[in-house]
PDB file of N, CA and C in Angstrom:
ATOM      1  N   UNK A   1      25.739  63.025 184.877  1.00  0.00           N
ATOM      2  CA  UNK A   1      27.126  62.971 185.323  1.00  0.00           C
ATOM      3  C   UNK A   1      28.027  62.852 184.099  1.00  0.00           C
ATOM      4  N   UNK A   2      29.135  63.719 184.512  1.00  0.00           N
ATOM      5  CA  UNK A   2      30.101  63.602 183.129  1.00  0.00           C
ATOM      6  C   UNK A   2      30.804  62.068 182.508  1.00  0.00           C
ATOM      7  N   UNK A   3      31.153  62.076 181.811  1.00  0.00           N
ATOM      8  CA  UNK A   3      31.949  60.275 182.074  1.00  0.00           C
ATOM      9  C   UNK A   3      33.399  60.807 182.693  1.00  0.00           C
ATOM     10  N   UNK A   4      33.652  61.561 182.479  1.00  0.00           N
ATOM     11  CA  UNK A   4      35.315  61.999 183.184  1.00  0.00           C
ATOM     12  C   UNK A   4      35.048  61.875 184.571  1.00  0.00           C
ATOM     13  N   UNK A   5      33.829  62.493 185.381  1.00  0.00           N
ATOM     14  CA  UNK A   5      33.461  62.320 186.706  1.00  0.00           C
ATOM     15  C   UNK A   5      33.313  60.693 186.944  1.00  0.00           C
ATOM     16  N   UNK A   6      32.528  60.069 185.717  1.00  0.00           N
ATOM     17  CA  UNK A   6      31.957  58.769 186.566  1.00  0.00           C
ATOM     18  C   UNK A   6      33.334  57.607 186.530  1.00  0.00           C
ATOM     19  N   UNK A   7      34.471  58.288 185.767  1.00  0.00           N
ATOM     20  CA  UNK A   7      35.322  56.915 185.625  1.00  0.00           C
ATOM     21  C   UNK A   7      36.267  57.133 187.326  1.00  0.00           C
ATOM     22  N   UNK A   8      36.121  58.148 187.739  1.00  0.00           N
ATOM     23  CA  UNK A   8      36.774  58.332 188.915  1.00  0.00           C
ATOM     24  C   UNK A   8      36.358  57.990 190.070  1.00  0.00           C
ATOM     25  N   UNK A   9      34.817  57.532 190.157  1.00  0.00           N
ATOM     26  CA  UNK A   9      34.066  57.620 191.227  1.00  0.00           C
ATOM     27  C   UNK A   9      34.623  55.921 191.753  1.00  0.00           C
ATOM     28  N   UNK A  10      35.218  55.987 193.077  1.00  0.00           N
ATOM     29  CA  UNK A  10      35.503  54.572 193.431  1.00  0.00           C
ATOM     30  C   UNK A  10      37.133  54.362 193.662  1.00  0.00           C
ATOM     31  N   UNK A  11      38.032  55.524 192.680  1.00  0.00           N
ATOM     32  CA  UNK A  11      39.441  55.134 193.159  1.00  0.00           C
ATOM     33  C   UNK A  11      39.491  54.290 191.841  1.00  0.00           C
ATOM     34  N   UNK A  12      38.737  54.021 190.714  1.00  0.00           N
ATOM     35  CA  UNK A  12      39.682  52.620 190.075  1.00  0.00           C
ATOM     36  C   UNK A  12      38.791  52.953 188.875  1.00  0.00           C
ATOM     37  N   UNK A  13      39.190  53.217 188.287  1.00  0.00           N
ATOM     38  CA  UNK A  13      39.258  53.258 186.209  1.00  0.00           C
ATOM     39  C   UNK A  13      39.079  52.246 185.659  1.00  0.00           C
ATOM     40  N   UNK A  14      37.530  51.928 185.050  1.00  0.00           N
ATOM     41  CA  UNK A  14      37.559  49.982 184.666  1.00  0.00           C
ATOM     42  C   UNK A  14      37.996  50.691 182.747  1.00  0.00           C
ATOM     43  N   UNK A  15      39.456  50.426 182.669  1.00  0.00           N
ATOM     44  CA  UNK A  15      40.078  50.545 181.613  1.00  0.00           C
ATOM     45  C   UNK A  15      39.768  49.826 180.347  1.00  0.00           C
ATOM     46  N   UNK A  16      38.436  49.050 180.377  1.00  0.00           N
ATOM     47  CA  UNK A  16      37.975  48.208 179.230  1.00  0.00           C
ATOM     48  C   UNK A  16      36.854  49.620 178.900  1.00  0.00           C
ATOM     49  N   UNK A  17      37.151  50.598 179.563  1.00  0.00           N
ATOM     50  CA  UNK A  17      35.640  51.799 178.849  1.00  0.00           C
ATOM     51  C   UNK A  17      36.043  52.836 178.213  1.00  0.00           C
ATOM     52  N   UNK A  18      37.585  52.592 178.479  1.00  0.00           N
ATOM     53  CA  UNK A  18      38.399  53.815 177.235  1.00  0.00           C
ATOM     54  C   UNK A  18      38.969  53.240 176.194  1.00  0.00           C
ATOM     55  N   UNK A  19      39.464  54.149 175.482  1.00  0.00           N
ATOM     56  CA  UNK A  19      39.857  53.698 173.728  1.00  0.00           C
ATOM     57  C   UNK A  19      41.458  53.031 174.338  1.00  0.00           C
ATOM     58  N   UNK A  20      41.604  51.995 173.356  1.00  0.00           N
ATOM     59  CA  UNK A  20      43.002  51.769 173.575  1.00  0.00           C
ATOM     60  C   UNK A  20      44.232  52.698 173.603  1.00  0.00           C
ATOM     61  N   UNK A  21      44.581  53.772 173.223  1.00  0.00           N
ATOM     62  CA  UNK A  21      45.447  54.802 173.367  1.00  0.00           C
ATOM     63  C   UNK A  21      45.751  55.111 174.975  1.00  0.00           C
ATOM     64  N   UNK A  22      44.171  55.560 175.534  1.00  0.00           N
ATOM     65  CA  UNK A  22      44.269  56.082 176.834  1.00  0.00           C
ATOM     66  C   UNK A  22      44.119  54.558 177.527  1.00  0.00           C
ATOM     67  N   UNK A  23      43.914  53.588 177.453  1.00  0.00           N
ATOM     68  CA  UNK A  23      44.245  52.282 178.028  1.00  0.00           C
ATOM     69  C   UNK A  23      45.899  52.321 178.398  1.00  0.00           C
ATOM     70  N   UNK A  24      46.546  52.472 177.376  1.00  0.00           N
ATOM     71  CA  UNK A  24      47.837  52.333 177.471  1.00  0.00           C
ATOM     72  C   UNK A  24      48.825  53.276 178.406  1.00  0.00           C
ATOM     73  N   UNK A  25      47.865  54.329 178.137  1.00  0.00           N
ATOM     74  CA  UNK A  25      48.813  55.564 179.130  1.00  0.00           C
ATOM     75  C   UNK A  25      48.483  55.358 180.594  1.00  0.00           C
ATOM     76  N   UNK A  26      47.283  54.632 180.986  1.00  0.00           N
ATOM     77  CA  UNK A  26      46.829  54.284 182.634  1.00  0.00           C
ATOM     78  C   UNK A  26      47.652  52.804 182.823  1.00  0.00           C
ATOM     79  N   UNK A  27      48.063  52.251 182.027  1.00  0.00           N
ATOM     80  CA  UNK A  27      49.183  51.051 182.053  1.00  0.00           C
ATOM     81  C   UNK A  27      50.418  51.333 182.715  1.00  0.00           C
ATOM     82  N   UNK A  28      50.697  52.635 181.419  1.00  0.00           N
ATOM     83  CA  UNK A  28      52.468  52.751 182.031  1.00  0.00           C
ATOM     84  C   UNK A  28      51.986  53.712 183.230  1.00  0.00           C
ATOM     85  N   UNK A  29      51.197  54.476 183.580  1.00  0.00           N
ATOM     86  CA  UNK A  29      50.986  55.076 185.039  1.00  0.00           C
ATOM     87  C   UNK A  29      51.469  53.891 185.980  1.00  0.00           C
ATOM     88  N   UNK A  30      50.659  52.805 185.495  1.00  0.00           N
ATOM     89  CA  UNK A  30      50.402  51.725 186.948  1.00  0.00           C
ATOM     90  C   UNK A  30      52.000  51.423 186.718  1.00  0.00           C
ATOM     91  N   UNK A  31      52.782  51.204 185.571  1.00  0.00           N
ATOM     92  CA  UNK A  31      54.427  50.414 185.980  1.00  0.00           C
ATOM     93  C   UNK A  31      54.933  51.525 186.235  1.00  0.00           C
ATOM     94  N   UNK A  32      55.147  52.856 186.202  1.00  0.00           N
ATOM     95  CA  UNK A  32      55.569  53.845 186.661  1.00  0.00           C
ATOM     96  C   UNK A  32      55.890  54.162 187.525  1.00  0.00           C
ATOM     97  N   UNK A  33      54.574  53.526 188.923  1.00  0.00           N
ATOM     98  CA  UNK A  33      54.027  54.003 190.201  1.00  0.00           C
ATOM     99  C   UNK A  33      53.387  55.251 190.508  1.00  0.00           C
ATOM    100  N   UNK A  34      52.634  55.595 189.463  1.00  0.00           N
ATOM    101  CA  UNK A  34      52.170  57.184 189.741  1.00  0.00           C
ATOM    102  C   UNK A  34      50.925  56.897 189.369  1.00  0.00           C
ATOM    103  N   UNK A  35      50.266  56.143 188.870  1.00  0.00           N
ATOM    104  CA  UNK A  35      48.748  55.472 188.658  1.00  0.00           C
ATOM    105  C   UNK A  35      47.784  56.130 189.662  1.00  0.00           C
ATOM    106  N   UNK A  36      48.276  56.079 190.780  1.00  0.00           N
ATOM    107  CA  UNK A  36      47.293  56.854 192.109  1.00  0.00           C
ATOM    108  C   UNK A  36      47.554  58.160 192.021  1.00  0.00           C
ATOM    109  N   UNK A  37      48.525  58.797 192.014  1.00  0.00           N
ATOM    110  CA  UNK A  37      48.440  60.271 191.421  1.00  0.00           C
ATOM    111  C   UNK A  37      47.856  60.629 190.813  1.00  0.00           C
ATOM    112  N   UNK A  38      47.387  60.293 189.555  1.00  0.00           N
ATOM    113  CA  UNK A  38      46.832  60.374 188.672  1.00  0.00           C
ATOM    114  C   UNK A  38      45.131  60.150 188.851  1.00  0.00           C
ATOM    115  N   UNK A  39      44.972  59.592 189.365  1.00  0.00           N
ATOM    116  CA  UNK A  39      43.378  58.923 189.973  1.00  0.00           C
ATOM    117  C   UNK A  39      43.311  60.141 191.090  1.00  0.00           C
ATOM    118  N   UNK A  40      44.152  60.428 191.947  1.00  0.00           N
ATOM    119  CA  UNK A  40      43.663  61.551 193.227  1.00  0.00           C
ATOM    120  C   UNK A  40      43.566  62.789 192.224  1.00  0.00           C
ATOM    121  N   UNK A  41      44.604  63.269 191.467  1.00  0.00           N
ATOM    122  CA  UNK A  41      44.938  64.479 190.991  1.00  0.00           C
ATOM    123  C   UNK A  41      44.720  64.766 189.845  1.00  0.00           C
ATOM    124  N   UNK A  42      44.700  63.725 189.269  1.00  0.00           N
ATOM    125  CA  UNK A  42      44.338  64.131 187.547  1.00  0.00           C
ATOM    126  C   UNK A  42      46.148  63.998 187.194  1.00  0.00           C
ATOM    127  N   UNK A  43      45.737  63.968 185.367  1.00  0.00           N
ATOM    128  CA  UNK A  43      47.047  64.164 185.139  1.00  0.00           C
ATOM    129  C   UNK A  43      47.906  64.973 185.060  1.00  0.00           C
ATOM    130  N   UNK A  44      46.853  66.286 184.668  1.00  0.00           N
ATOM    131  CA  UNK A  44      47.939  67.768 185.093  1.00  0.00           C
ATOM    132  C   UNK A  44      48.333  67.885 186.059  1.00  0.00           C
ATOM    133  N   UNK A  45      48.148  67.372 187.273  1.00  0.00           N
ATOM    134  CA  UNK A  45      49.418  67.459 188.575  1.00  0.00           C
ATOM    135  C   UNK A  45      50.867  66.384 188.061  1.00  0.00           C
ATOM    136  N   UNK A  46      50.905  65.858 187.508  1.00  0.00           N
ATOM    137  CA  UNK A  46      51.903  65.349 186.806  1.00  0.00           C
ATOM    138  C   UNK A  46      53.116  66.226 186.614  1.00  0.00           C
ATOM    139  N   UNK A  47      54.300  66.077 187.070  1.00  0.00           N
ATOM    140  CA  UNK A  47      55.456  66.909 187.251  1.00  0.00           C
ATOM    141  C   UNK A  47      56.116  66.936 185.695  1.00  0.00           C
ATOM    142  N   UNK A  48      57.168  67.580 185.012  1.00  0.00           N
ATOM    143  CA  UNK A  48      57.481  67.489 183.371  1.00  0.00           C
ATOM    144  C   UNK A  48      58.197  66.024 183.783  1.00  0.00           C
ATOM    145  N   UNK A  49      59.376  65.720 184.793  1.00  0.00           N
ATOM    146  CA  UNK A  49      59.726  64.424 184.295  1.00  0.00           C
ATOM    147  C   UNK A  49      58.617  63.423 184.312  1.00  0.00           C
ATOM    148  N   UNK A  50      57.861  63.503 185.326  1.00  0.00           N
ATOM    149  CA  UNK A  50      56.519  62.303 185.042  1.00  0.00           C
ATOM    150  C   UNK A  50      55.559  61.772 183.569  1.00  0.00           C
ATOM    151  N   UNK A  51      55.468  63.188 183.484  1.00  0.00           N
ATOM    152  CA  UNK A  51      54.993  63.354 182.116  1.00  0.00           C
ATOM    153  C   UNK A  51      55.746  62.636 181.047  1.00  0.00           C
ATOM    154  N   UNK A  52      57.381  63.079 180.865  1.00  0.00           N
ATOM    155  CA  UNK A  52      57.900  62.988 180.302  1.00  0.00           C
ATOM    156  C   UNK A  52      58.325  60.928 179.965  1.00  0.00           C
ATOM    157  N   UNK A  53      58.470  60.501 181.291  1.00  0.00           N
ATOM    158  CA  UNK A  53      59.057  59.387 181.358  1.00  0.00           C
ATOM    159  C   UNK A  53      57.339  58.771 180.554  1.00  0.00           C
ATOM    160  N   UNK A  54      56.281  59.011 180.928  1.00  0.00           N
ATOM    161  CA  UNK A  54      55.034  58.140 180.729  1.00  0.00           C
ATOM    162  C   UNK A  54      54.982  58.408 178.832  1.00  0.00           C
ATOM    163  N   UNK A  55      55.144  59.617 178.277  1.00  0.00           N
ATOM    164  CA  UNK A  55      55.537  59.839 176.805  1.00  0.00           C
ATOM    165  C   UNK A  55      56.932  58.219 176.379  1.00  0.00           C
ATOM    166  N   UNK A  56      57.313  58.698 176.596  1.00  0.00           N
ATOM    167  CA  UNK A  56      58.859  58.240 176.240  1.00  0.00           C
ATOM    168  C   UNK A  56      58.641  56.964 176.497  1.00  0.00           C
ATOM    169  N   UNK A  57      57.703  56.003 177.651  1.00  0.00           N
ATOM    170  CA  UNK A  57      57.700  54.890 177.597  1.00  0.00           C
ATOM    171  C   UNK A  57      56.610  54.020 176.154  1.00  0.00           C
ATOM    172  N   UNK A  58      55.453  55.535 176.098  1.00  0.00           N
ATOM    173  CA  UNK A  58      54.541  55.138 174.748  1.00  0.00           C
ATOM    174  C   UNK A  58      55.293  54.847 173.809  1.00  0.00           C
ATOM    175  N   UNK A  59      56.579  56.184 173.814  1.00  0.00           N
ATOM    176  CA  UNK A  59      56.929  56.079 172.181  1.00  0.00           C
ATOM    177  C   UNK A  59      57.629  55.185 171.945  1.00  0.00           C
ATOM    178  N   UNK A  60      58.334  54.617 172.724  1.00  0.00           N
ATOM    179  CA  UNK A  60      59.149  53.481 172.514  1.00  0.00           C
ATOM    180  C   UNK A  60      58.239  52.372 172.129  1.00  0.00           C
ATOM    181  N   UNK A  61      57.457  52.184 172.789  1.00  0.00           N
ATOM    182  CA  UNK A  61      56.269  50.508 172.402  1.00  0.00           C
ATOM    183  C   UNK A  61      55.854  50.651 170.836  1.00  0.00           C
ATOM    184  N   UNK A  62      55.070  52.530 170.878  1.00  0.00           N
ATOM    185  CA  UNK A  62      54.499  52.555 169.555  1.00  0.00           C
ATOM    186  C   UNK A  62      56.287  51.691 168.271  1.00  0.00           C
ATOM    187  N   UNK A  63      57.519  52.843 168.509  1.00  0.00           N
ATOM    188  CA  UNK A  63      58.364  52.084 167.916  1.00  0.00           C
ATOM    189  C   UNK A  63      58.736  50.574 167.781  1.00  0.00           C
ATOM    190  N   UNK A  64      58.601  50.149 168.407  1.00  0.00           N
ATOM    191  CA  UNK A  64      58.576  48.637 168.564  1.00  0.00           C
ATOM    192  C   UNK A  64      57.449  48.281 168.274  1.00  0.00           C
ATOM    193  N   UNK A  65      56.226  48.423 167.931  1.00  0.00           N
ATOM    194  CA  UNK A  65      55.189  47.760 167.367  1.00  0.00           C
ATOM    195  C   UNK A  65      54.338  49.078 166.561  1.00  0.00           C
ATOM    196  N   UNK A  66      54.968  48.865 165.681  1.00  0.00           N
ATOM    197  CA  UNK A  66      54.259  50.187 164.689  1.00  0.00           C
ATOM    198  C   UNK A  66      52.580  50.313 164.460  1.00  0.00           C
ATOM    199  N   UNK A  67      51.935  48.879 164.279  1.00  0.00           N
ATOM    200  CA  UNK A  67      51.207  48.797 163.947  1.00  0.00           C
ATOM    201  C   UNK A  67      49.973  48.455 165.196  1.00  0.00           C
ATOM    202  N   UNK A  68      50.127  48.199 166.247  1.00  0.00           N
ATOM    203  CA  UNK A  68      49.566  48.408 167.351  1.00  0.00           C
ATOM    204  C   UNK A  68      48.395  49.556 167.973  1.00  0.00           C
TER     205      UNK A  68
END
């Protein structure tokens, strides 16, 4: 089984098995409210503002904590 298949199996992503980068982007999914979108659909069903707002919330943190 792929690991892309096995992190999906169940509805719920145990986020301690990805690298911190993609930790962070299933974060702002969950404050977003699109976290389950993302789990049914993947992220390419992701609309450009969805996309856009989940970017824009990274880049701001990365700015505020450079070294993170």
């Amino acid at each position: 089984m792929k690991k892309k298949e096995k992190l999906f199996l169940g509805g719920e992503i145990n986020l301690s098995e990805l690298d911190a980068d993609v930790q962070k982007k299933y974060e702002v999914a969950k404050e977003l409210g699109i976290y389950d979108k993302v789990l049914e659909k993947g992220w390419g069903s992701l609309t450009a503002e969805e996309t856009g707002r989940v970017g824009g919330v990274l880049r701001k943190r990365k700015a505020e904590n450079p070294h993170r």
